[in-house]
Protein backbone atom coordinates (compact mmCIF):
# COMPACT_ATOMS: atom_id res chain seq x y z
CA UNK A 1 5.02 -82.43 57.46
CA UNK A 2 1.63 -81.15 57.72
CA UNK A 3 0.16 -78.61 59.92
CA UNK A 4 -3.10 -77.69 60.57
CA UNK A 5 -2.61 -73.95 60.58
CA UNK A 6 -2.21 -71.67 57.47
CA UNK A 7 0.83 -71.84 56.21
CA UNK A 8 0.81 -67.43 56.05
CA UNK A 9 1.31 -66.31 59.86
CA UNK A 10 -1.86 -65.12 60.62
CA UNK A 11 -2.60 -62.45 63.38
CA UNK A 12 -5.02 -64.11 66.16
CA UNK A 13 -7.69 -62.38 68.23
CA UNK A 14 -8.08 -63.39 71.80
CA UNK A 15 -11.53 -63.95 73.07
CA UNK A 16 -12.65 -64.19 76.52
CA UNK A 17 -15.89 -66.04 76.95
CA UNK A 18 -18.14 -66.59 80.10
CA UNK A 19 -20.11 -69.49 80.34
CA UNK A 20 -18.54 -72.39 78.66
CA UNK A 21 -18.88 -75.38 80.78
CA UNK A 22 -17.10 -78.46 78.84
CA UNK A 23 -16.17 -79.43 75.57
CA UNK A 24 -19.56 -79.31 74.21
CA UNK A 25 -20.16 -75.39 74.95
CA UNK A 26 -16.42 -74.70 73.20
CA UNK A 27 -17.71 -76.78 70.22
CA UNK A 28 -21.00 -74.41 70.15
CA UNK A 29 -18.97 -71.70 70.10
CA UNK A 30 -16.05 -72.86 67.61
CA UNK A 31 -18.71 -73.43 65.19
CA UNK A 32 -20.54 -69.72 65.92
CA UNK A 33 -17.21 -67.75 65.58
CA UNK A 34 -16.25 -69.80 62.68
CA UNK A 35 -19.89 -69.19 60.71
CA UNK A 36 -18.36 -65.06 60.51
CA UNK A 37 -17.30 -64.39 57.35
CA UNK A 38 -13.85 -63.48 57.36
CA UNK A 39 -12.65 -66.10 60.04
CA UNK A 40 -10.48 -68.76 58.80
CA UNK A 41 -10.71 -70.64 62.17
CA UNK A 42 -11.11 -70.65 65.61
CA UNK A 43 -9.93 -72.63 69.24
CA UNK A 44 -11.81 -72.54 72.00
CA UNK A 45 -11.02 -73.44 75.11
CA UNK A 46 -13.85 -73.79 77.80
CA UNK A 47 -11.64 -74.23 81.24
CA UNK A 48 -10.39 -71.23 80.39
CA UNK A 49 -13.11 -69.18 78.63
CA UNK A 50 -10.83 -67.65 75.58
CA UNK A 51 -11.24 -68.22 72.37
CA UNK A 52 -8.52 -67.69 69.74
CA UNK A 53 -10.12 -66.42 66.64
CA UNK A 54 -7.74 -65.92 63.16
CA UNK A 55 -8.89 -63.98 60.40
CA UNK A 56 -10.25 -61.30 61.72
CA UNK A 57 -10.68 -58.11 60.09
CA UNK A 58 -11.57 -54.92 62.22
CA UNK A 59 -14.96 -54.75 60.69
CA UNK A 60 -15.81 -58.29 62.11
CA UNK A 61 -15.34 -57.99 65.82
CA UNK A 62 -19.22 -56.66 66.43
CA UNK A 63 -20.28 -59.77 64.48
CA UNK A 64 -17.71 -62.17 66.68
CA UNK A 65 -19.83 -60.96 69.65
CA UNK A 66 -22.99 -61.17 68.43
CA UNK A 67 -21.90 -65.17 66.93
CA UNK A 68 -21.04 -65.72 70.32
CA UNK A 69 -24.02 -64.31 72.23
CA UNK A 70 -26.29 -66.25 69.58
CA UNK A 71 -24.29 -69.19 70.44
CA UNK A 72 -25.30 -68.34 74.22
CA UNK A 73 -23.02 -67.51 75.58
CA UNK A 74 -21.19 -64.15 76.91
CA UNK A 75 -18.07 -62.07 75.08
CA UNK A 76 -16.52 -60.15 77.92
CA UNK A 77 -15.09 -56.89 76.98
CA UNK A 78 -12.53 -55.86 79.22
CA UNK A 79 -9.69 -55.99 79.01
CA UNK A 80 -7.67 -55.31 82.28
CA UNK A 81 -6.91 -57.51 84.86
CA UNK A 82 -9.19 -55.23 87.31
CA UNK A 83 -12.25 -56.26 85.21
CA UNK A 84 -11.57 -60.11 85.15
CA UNK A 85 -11.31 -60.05 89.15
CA UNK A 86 -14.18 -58.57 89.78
CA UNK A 87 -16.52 -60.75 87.47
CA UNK A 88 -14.66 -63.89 88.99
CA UNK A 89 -15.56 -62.26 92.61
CA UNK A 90 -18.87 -61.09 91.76
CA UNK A 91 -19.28 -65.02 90.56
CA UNK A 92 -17.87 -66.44 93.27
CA UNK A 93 -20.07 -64.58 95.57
CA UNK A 94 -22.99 -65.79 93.87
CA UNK A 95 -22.79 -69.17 93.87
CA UNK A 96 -21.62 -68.79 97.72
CA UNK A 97 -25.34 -67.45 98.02
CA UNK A 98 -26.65 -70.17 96.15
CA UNK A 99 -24.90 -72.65 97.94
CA UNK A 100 -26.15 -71.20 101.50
CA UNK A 101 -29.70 -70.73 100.22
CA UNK A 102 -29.60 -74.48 99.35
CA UNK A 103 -28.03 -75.67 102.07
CA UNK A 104 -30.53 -73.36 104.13
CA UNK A 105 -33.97 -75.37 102.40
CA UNK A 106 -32.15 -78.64 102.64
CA UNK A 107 -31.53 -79.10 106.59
CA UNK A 108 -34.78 -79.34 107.28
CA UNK A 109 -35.84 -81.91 104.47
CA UNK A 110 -32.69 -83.71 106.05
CA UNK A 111 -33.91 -83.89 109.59
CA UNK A 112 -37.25 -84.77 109.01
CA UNK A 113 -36.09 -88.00 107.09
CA UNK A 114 -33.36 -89.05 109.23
CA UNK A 115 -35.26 -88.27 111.77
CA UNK A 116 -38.22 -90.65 111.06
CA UNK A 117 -40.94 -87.72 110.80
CA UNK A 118 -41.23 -88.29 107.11
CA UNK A 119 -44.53 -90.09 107.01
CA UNK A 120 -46.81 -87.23 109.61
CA UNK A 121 -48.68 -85.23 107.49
CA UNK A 122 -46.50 -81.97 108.48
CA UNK A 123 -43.81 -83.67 107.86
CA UNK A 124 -44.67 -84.61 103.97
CA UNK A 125 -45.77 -81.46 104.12
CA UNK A 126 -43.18 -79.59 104.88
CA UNK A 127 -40.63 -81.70 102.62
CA UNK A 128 -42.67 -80.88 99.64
CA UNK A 129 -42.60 -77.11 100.36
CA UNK A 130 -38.82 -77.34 100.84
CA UNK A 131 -38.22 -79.53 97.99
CA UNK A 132 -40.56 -76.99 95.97
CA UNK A 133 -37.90 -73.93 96.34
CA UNK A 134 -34.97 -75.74 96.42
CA UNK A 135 -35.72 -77.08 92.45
CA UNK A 136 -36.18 -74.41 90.77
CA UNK A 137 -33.57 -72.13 92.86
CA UNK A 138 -30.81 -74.43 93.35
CA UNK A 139 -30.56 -75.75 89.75
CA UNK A 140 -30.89 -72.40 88.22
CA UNK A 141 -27.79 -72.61 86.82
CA UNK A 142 -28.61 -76.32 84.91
CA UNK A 143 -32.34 -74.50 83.85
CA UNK A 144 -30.38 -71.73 82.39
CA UNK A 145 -27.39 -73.56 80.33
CA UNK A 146 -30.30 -75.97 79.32
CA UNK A 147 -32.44 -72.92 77.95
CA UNK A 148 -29.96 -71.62 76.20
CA UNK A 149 -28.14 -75.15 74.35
CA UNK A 150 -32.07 -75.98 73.63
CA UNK A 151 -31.87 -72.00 71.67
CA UNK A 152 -29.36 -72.87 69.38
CA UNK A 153 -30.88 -76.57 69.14
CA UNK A 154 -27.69 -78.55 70.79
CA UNK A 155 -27.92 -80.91 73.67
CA UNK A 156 -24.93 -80.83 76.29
CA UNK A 157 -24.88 -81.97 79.87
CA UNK A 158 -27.19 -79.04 81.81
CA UNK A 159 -29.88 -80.79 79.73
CA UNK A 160 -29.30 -83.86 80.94
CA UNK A 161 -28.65 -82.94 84.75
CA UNK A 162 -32.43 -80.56 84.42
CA UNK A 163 -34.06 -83.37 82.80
CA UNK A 164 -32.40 -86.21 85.84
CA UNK A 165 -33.74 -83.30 88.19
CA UNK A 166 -37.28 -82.36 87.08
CA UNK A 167 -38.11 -85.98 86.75
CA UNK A 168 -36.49 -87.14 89.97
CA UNK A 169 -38.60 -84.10 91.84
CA UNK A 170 -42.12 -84.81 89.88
CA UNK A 171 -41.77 -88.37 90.80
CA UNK A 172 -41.05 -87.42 94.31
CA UNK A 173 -44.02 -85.85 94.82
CA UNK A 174 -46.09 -88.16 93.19
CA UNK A 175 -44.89 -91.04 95.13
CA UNK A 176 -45.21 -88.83 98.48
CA UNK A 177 -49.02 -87.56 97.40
CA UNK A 178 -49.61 -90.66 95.80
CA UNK A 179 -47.98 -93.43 97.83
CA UNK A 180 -50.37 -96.17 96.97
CA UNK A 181 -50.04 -95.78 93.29
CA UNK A 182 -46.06 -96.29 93.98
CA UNK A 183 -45.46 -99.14 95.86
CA UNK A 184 -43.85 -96.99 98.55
CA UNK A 185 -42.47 -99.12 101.21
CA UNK A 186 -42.67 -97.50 105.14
C-alpha cells in the first residue's frame, strides 16, 4: 500500500491563516509554505483557515509567516481561544457595518426604480451618486482579495466578481449618461 505521507512520523505545525476564501487561496498558500526550505509538505485547508505544515525546524517559523504574508494572506499568532473569538467578533462586526452601509446607499437606488422616478434628471442623478459609493465600499472586500491574488500573479474568484462589478457599474453609467448610444429602452 502506498501512502502519501513520509513513511518517518513527522512532527506537524499547525497554522492558522486568515483570509483564505476557497480552494484556490489554500493552493496559493500550499505552494508558499511549501517553497521554505526545510518543509517537506503542507495541507491547507481554507474553510477552516489552518494549515498543517511538516518539516519544520524552529529556525523556519519566521520564514512560514513571511511565505504566507507574501502569499497574501495573514498568519495569526495566537494561540488561545480568547484571541480567535475576538478576531471572529471583531470580523463579524465588520461586515455587519458593511452590510448596513450597503443596505443604507441601496434603498434609495431601489425606490427610485421601482418607483418609476428613474428617468427625472434627480432621479439619474441621484442613482449615480448612490451607485458611486456603494462600488467601491461595498465590494471592498472583492477589490482587496483581487489586489492581493493579482500580487502574487494568480487569478481566483475576487477577480472575477471585481472585474463582473467594475464593468457592470461603468456600463451603467454610460448607458444612464449616454442613453442614446445604448439602445436604452423607457
Amino acid at each position: 500500500m502506498t501512502t502519501l505521507t513520509p513513511s518517518i512520523e513527522e512532527e506537524a505545525l499547525t497554522m492558522r491563516i486568515d483570509g483564505m476564501t476557497c480552494g484556490h487561496c489554500a493552493q496559493g498558500v500550499r505552494k508558499a509554505i511549501e517553497r521554505v526550505p526545510s518543509v517537506t509538505h503542507a495541507e491547507v485547508n481554507h474553510s477552516i483557515g489552518i494549515a498543517k505544515v511538516y518539516g519544520v525546524d524552529e529556525g523556519s517559523r519566521f520564514a512560514l509567516n513571511e511565505a504566507v504574508k507574501r502569499a497574501g494572506f495573514k498568519p495569526i499568532v495566537e494561540e488561545n481561544a480568547e484571541g480567535s473569538a475576538a478576531r471572529l467578533a471583531a470580523r463579524a462586526k465588520r461586515e455587519m457595518r458593511l452590510l448596513l452601509w450597503s443596505l443604507a446607499w441601496s434603498l434609495p437606488v431601489m425606490i427610485i426604480h421601482m418607483g418609476g422616478m428613474m428617468h427625472s434628471a434627480w432621479g439619474m442623478w441621484t442613482v449615480f451618486v448612490c451607485a458611486t459609493v456603494l462600488q467601491p465600499t461595498s465590494a471592498i472586500t472583492f477589490y482587496i482579495g483581487a489586489i492581493k491574488s493579482l500580487r502574487t500573479r494568480r487569478t481566483d474568484m475576487n477577480v472575477l466578481v471585481s472585474m463582473g462589478i467594475l464593468s457592470g457599474y461603468c456600463y451603467a453609467v454610460l448607458a444612464t449618461f449616454l442613453p442614446d448610444q445604448f439602445g436604452h429602452a423607457s
